[in-house]
C-alpha atoms as a PDB file:
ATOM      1  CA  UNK A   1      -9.408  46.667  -9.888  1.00  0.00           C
ATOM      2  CA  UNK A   2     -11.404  44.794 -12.557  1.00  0.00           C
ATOM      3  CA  UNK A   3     -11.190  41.288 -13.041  1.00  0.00           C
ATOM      4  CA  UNK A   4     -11.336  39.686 -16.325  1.00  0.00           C
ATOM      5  CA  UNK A   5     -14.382  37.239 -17.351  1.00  0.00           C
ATOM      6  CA  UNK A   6     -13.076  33.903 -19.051  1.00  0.00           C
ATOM      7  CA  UNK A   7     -15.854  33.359 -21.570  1.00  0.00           C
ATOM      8  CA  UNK A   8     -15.963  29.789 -23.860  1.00  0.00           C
ATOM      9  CA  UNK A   9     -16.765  30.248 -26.973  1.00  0.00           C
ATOM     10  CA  UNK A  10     -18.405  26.866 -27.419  1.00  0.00           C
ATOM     11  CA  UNK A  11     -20.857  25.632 -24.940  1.00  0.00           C
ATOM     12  CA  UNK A  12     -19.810  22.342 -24.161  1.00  0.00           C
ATOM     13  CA  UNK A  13     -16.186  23.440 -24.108  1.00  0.00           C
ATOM     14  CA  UNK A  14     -16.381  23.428 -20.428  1.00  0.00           C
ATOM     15  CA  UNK A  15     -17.733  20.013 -20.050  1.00  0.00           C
ATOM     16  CA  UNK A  16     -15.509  18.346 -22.326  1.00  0.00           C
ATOM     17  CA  UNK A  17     -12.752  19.537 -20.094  1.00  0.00           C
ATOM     18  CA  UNK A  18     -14.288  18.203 -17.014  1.00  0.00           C
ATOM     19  CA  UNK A  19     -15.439  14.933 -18.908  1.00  0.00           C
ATOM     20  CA  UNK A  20     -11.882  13.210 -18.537  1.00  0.00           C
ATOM     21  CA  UNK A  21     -11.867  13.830 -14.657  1.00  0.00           C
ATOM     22  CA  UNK A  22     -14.973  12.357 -14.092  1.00  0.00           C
ATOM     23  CA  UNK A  23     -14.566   9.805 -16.150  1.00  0.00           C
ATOM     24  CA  UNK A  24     -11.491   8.219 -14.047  1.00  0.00           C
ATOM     25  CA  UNK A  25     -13.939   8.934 -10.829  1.00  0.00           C
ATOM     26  CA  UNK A  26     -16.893   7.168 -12.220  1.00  0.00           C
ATOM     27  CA  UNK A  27     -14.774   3.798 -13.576  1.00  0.00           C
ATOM     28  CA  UNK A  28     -12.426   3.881 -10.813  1.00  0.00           C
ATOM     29  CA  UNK A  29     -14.583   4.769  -7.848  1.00  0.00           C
ATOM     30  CA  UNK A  30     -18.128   4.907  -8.213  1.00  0.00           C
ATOM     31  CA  UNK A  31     -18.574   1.895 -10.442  1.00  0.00           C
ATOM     32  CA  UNK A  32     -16.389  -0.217  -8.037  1.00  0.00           C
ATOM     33  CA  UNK A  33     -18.164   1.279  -4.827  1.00  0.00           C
ATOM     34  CA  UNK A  34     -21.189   0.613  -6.428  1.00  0.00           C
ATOM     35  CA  UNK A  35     -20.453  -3.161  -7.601  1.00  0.00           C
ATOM     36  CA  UNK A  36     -19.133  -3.729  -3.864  1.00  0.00           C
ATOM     37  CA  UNK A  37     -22.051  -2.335  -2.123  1.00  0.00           C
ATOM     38  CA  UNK A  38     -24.448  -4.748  -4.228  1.00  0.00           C
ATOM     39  CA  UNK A  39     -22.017  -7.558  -4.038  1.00  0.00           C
ATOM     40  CA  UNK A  40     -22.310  -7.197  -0.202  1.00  0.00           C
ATOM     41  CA  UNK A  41     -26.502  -8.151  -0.014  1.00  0.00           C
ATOM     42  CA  UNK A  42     -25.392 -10.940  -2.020  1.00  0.00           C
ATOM     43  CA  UNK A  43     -24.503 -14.851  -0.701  1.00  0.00           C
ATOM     44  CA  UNK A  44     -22.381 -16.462  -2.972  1.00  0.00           C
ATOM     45  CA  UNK A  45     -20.548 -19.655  -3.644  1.00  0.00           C
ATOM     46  CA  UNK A  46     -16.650 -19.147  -4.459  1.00  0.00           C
ATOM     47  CA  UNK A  47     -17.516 -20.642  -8.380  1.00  0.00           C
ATOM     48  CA  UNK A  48     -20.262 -17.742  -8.774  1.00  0.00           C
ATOM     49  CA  UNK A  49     -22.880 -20.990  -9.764  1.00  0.00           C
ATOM     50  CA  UNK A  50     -25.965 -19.724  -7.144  1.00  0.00           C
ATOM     51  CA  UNK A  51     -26.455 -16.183  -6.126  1.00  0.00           C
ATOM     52  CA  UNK A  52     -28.799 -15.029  -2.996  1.00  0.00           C
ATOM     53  CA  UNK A  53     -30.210 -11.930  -2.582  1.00  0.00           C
ATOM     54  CA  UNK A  54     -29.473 -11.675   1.418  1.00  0.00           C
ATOM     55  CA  UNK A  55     -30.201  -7.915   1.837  1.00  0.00           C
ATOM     56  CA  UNK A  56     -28.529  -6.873   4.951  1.00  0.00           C
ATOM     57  CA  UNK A  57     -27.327 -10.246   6.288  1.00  0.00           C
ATOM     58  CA  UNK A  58     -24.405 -10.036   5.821  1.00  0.00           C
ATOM     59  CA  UNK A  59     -23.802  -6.738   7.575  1.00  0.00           C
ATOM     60  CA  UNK A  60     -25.924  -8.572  10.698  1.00  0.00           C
ATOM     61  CA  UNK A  61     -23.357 -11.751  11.113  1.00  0.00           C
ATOM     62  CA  UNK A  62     -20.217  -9.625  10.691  1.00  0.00           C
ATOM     63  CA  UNK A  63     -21.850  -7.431  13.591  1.00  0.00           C
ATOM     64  CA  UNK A  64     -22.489 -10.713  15.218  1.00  0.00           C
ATOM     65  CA  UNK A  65     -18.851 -12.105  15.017  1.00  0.00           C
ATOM     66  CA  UNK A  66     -16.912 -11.102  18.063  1.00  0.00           C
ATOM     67  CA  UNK A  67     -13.179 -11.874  15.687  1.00  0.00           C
ATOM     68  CA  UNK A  68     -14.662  -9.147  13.465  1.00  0.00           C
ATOM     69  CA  UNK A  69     -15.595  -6.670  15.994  1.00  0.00           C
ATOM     70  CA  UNK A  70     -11.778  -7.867  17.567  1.00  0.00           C
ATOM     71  CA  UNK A  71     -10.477  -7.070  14.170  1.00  0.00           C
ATOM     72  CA  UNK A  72     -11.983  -3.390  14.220  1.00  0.00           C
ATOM     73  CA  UNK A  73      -9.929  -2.629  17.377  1.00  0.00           C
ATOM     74  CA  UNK A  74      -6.925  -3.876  16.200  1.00  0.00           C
ATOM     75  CA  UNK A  75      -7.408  -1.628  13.176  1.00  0.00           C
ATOM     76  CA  UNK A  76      -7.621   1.020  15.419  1.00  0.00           C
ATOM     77  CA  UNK A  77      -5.044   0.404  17.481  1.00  0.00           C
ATOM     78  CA  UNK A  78      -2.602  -0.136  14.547  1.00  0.00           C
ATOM     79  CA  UNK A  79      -3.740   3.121  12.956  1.00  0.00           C
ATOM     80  CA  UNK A  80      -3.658   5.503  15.557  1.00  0.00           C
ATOM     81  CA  UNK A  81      -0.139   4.369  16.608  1.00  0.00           C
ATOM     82  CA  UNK A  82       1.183   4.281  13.046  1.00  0.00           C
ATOM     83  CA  UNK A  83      -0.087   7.877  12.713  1.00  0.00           C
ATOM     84  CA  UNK A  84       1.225   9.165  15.229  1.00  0.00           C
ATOM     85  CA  UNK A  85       4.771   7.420  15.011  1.00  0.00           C
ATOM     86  CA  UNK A  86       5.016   8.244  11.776  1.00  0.00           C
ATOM     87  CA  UNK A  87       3.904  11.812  12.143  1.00  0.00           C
ATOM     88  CA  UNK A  88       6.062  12.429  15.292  1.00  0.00           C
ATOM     89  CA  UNK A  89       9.437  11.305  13.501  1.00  0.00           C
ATOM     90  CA  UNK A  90       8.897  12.645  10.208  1.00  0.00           C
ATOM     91  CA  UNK A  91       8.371  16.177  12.148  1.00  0.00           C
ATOM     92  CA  UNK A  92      11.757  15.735  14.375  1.00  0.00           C
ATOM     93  CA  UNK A  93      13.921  14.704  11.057  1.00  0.00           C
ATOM     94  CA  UNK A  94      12.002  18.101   9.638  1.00  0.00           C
ATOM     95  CA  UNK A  95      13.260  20.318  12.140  1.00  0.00           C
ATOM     96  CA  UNK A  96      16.844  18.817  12.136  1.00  0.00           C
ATOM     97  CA  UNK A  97      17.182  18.870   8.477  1.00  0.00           C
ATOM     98  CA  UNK A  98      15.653  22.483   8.628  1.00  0.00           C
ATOM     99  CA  UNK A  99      18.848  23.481  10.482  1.00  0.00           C
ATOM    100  CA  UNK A 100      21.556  22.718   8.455  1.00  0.00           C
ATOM    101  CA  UNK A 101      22.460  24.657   6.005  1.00  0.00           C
ATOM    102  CA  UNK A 102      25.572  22.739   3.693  1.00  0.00           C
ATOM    103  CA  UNK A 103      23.829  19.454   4.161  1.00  0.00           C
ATOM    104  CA  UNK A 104      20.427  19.983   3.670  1.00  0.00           C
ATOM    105  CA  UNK A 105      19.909  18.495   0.462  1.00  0.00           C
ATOM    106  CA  UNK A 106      21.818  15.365   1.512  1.00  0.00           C
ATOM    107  CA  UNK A 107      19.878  14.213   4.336  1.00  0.00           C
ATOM    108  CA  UNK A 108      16.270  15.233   2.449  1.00  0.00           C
ATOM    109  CA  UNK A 109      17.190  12.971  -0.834  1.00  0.00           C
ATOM    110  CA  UNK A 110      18.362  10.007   1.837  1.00  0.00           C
ATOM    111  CA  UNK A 111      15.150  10.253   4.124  1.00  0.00           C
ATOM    112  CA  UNK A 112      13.135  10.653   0.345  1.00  0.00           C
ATOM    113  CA  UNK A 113      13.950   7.273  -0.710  1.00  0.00           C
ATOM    114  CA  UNK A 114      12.353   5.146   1.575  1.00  0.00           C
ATOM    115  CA  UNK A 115       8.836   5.974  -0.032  1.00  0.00           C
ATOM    116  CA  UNK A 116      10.092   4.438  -3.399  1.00  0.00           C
ATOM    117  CA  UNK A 117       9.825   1.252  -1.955  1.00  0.00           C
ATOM    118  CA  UNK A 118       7.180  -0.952  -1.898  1.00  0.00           C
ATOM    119  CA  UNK A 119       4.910  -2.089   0.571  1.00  0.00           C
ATOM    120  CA  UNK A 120       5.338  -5.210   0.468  1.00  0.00           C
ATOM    121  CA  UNK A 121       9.004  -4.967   0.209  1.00  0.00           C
ATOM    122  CA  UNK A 122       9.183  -2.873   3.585  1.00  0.00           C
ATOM    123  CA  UNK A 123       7.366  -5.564   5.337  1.00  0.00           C
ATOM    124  CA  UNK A 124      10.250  -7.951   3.820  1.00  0.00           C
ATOM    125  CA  UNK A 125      12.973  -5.679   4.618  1.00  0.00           C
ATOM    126  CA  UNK A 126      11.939  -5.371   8.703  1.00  0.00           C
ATOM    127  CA  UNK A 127      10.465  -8.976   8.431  1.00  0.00           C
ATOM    128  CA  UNK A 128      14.360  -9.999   7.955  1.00  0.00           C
ATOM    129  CA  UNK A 129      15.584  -7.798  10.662  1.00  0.00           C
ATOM    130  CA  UNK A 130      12.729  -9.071  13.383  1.00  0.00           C
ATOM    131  CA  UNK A 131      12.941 -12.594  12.267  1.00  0.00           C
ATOM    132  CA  UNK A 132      13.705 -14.719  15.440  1.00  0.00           C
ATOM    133  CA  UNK A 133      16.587 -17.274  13.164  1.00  0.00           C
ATOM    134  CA  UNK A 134      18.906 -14.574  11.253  1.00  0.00           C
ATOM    135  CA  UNK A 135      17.567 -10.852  12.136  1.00  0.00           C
ATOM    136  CA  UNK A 136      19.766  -8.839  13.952  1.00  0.00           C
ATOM    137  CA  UNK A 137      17.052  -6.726  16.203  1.00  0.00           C
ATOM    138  CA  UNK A 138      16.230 -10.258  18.076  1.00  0.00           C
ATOM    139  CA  UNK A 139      20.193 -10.917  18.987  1.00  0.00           C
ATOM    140  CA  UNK A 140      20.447  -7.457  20.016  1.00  0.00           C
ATOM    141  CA  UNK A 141      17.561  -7.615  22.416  1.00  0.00           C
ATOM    142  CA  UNK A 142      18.756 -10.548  23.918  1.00  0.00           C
ATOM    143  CA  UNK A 143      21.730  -8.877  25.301  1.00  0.00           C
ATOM    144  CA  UNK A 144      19.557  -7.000  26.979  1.00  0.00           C
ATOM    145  CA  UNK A 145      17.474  -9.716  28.563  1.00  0.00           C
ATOM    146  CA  UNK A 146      14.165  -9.394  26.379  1.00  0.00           C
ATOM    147  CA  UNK A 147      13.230 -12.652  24.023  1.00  0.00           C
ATOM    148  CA  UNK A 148      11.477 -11.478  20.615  1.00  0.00           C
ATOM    149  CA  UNK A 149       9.403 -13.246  19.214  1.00  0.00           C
ATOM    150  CA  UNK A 150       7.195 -11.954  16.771  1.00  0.00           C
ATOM    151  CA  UNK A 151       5.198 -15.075  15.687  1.00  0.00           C
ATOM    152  CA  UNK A 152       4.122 -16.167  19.118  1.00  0.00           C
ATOM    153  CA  UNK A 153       3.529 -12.897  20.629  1.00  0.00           C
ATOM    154  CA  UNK A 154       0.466 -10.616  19.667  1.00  0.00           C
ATOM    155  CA  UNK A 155       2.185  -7.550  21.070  1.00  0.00           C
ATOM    156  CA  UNK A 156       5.568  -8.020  19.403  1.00  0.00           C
ATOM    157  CA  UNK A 157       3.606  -8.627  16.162  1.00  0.00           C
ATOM    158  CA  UNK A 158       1.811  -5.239  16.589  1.00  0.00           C
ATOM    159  CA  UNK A 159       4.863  -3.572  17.129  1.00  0.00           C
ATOM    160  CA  UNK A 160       7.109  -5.135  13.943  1.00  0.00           C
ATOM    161  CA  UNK A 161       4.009  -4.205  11.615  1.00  0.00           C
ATOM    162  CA  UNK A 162       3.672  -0.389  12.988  1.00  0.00           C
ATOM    163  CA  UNK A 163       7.201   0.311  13.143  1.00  0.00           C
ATOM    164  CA  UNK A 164       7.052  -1.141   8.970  1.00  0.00           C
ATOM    165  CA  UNK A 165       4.385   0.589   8.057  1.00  0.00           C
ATOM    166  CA  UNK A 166       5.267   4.024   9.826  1.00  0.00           C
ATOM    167  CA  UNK A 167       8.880   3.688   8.121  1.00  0.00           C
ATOM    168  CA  UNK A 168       7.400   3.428   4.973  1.00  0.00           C
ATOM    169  CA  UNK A 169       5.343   6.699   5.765  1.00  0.00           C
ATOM    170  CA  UNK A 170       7.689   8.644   7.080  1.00  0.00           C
ATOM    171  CA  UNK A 171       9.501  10.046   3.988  1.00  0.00           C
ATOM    172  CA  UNK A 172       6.070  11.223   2.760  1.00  0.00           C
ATOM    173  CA  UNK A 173       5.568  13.071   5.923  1.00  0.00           C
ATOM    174  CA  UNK A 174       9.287  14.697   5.970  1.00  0.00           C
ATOM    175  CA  UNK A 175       8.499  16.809   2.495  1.00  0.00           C
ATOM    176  CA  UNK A 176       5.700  18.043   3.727  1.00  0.00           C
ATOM    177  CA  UNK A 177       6.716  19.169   7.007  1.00  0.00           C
ATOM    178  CA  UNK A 178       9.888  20.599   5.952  1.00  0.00           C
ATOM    179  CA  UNK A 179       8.646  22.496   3.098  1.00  0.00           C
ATOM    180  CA  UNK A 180       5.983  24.019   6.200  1.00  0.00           C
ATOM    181  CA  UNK A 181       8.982  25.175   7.776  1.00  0.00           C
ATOM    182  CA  UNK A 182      11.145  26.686   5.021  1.00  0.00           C
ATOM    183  CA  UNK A 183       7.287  28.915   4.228  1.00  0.00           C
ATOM    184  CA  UNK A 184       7.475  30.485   8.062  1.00  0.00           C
ATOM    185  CA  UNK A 185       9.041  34.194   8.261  1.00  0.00           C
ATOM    186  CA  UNK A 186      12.422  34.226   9.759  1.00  0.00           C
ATOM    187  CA  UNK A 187      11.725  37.500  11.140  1.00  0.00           C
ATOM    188  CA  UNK A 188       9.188  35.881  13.448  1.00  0.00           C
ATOM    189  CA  UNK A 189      11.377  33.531  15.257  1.00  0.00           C
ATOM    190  CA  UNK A 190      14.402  36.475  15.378  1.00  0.00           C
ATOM    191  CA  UNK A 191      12.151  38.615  16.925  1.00  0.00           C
ATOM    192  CA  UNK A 192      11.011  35.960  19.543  1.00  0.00           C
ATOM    193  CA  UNK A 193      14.453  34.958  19.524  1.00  0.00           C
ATOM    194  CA  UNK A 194      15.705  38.775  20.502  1.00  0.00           C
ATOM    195  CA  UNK A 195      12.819  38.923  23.426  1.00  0.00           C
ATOM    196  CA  UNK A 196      14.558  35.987  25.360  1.00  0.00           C
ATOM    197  CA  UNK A 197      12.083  33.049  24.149  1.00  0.00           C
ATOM    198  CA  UNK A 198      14.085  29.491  23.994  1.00  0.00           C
ATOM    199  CA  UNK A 199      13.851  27.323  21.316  1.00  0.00           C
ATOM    200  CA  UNK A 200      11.571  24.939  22.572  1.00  0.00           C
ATOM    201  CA  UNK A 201       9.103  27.745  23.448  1.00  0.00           C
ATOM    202  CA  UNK A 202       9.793  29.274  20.122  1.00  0.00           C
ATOM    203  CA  UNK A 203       8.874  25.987  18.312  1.00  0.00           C
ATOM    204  CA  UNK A 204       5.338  25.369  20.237  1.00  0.00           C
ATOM    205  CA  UNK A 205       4.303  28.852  20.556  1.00  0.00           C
ATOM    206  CA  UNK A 206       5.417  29.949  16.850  1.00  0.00           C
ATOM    207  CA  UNK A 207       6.593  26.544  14.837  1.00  0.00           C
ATOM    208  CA  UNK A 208       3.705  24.527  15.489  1.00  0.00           C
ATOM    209  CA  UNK A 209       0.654  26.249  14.843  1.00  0.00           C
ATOM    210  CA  UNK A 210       1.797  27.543  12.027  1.00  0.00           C
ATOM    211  CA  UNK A 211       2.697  24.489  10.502  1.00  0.00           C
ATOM    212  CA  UNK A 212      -1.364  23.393  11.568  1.00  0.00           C
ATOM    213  CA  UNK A 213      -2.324  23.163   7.946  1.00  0.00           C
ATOM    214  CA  UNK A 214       0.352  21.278   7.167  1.00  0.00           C
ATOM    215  CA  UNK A 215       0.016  18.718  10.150  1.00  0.00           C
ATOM    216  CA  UNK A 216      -4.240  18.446   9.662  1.00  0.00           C
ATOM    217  CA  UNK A 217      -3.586  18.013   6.222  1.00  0.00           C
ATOM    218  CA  UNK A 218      -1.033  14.933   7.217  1.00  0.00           C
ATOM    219  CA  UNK A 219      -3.487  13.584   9.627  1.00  0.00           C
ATOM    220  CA  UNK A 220      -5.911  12.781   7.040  1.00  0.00           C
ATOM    221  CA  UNK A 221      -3.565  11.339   4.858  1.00  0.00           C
ATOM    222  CA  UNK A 222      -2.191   9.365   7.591  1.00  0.00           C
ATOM    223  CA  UNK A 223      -5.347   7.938   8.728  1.00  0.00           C
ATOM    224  CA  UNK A 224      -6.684   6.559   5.566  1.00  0.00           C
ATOM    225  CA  UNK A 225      -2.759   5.191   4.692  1.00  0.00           C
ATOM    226  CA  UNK A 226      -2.962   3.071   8.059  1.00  0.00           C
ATOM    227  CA  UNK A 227      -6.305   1.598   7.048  1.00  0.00           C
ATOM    228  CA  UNK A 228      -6.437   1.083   3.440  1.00  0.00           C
ATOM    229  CA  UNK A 229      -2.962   1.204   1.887  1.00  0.00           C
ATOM    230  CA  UNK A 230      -0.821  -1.430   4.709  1.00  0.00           C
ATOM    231  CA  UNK A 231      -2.128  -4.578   3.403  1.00  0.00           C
ATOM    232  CA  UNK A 232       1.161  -5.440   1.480  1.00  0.00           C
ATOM    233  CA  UNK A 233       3.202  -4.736   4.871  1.00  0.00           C
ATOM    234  CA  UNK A 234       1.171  -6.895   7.072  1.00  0.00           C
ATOM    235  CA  UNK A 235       1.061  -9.552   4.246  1.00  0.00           C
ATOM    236  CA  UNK A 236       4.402  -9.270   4.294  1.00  0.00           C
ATOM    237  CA  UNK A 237       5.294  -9.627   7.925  1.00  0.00           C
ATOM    238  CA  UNK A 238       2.648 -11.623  10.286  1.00  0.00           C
ATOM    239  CA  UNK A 239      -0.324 -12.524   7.433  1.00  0.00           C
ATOM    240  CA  UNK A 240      -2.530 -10.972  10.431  1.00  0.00           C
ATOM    241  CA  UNK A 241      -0.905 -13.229  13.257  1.00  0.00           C
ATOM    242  CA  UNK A 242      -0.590 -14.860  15.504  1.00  0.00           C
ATOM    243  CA  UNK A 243      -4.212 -15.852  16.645  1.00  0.00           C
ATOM    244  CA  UNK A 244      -5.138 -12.703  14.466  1.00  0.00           C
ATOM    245  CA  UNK A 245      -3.027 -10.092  16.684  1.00  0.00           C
ATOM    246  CA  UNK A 246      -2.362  -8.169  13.483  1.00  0.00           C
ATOM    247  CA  UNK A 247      -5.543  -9.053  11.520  1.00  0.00           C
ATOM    248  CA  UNK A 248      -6.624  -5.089  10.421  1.00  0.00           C
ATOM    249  CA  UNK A 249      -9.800  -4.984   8.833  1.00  0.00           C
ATOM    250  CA  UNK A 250      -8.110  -4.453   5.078  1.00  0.00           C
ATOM    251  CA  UNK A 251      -6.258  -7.997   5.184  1.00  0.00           C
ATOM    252  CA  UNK A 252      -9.949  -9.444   7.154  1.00  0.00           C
ATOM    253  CA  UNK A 253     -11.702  -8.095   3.503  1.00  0.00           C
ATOM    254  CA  UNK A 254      -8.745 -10.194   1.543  1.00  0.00           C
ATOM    255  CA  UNK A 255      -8.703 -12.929   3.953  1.00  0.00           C
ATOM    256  CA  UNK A 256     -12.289 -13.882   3.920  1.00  0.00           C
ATOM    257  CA  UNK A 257     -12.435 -13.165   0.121  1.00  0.00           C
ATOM    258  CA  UNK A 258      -9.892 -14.849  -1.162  1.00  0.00           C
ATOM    259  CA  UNK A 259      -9.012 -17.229   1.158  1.00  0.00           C
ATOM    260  CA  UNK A 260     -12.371 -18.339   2.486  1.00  0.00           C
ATOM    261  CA  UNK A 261     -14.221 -17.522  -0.477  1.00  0.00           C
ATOM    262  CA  UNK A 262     -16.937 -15.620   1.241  1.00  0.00           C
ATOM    263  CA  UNK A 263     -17.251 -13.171  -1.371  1.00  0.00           C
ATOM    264  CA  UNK A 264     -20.375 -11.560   0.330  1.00  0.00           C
ATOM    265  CA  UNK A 265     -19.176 -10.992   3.578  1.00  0.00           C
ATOM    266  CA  UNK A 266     -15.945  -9.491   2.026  1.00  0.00           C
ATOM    267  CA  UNK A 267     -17.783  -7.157   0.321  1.00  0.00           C
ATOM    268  CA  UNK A 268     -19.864  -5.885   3.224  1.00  0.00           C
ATOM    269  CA  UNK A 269     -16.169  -5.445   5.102  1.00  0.00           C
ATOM    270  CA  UNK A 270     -15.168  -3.140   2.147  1.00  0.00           C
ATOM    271  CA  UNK A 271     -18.488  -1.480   2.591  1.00  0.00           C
ATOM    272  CA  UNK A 272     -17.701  -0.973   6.229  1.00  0.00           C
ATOM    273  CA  UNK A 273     -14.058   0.238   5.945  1.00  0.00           C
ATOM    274  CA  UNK A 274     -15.054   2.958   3.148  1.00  0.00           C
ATOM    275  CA  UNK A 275     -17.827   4.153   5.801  1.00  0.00           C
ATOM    276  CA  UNK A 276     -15.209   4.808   8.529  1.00  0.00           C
ATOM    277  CA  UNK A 277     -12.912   6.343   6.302  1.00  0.00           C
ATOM    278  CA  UNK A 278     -15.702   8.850   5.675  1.00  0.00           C
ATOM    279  CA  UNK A 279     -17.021   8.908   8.937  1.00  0.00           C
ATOM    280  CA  UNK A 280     -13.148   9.679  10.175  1.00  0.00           C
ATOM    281  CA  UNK A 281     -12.612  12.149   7.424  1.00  0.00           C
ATOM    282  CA  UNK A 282     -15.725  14.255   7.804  1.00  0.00           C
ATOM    283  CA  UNK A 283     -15.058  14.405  11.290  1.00  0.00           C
ATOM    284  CA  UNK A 284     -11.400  15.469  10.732  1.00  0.00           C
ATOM    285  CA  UNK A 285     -12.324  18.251   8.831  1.00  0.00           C
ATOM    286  CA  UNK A 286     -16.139  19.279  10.952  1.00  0.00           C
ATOM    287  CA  UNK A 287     -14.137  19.233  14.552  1.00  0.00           C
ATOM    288  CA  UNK A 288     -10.286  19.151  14.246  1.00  0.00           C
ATOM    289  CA  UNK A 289     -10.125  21.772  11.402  1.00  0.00           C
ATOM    290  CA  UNK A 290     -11.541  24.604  13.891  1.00  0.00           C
ATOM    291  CA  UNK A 291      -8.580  24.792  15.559  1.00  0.00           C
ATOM    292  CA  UNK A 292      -6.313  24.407  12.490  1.00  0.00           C
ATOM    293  CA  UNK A 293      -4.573  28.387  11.506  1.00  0.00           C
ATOM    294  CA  UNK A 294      -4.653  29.177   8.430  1.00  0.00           C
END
């Protein structure tokens, strides 16, 4: 079978296709890493009136500040349980919705709209149902003997923001899970079905790695949601509180930025976030894609 050659009949067709993509990637990426990655050698006033060329001092103090280094394992914490709360649920309301068959389309377009809302406004909306005066998830826990309270207690902080920002995440999740398990062959879990295999075993020995892609692929995205795009939710809900319980290394860059003023320190935090991202993502895809079936 012979393939046929696309030829261009102008030679710099092909790059004036290509120049609109990397355009946006050069204004909207490089330019701003680049700007942030000189800003942070920099020590500034807030006014911009005297500038310091500090090379890599900045890095050294923030290595040097035990509430920064406290702030990178909060990020982590808050990440890897967002992830995988988010991930876990969205996959169970997949495989339920998968099932029906009259309904289907009812329950996807309710457990869709969730991602149409805000950031911000999700940290509002479970800020009002945690908050200690008028929400109705502190009277209900009181019943059962357990006092909430969100803004003097680190770990009931950590718990309102992750259960906001894994809410938010979950519709996002759902689509792509279900539309993983509307792709996998019938025939294959009939047959398994027919040779006496329940349907728990039928879901980890033939559901789940197949849907591997799918899950890798929501891993990723996952990941770099918890740690770049849930400033608005904790904002919204504990501003990083109390005594910095919350305080993920995203709000730290906007806190000591705009708050504080230290422009140069912020600037070597966004340095340092980008660089795990990377780090996280190139390891995703060197180590954890192996065992990913495609």
């Amino acid at each position: 079978m012979q393939t046929k050659r696309m030829t261009f009949s102008s030679r710099w067709l092909p790059y004036a296709l290509l120049a609109p993509q990397v355009l946006i990637t050069v204004v909207f990426f490089i330019w701003p890493a680049s700007q942030a990655l000189w800003q942070s050698m920099l020590r500034q006033d807030a006014f911009g009136l005297r500038t310091t060329f500090v090379w890599f001092r900045n890095f050294e103090r923030l290595f040097d500040n035990p509430l920064y280094l406290a702030s990178m394992k909060t990020t982590a914490i808050f990440a890897i349980s967002t992830t995988l709360l988010a991930m876990s649920l969205s996959l169970l309301f997949a495989v339920m919705v998968n099932r029906m068959l009259r309904s289907r389309e009812w329950y996807t377009t309710f457990l869709v709209w969730p991602y149409a809302v805000a950031p911000a406004i999700a940290g509002v909306l479970w800020w009002f149902m945690f908050n200690t005066s008028v929400g109705i998830v502190p009277y209900m826990l009181e019943g059962f003997g357990y006092d909430w309270n969100h803004r003097l207690d680190g770990k009931d902080a950590m718990i309102l923001v992750v259960l906001a920002a894994a809410w938010k995440q979950i519709s996002y999740n759902f689509l792509f899970f279900l539309a993983g398990l509307q792709s996998i062959p019938q025939s294959l879990l009939e047959a398994a079905a027919i040779d006496g295999a329940s349907r728990t075993k039928r879901f980890w020995t033939i559901v789940f790695p197949l849907l591997s892609p799918t899950t890798f692929f929501l891993m990723v995205v996952n990941v770099v949601y918890a740690m770049f795009d849930t400033f608005g939710v904790i904002h919204a809900t504990t501003e990083g509180g109390p005594a910095q319980a919350t305080n993920i290394l995203v709000y730290n860059v906007f806190r000591d930025g705009f708050v504080n003023g230290n422009l140069g320190a912020s600037a070597a935090q966004s340095v340092i976030l980008m660089g795990i991202v990377v780090v996280l993502t190139v390891v995703q895809f060197r180590f954890i894609e192996r065992r990913v079936n495609y």
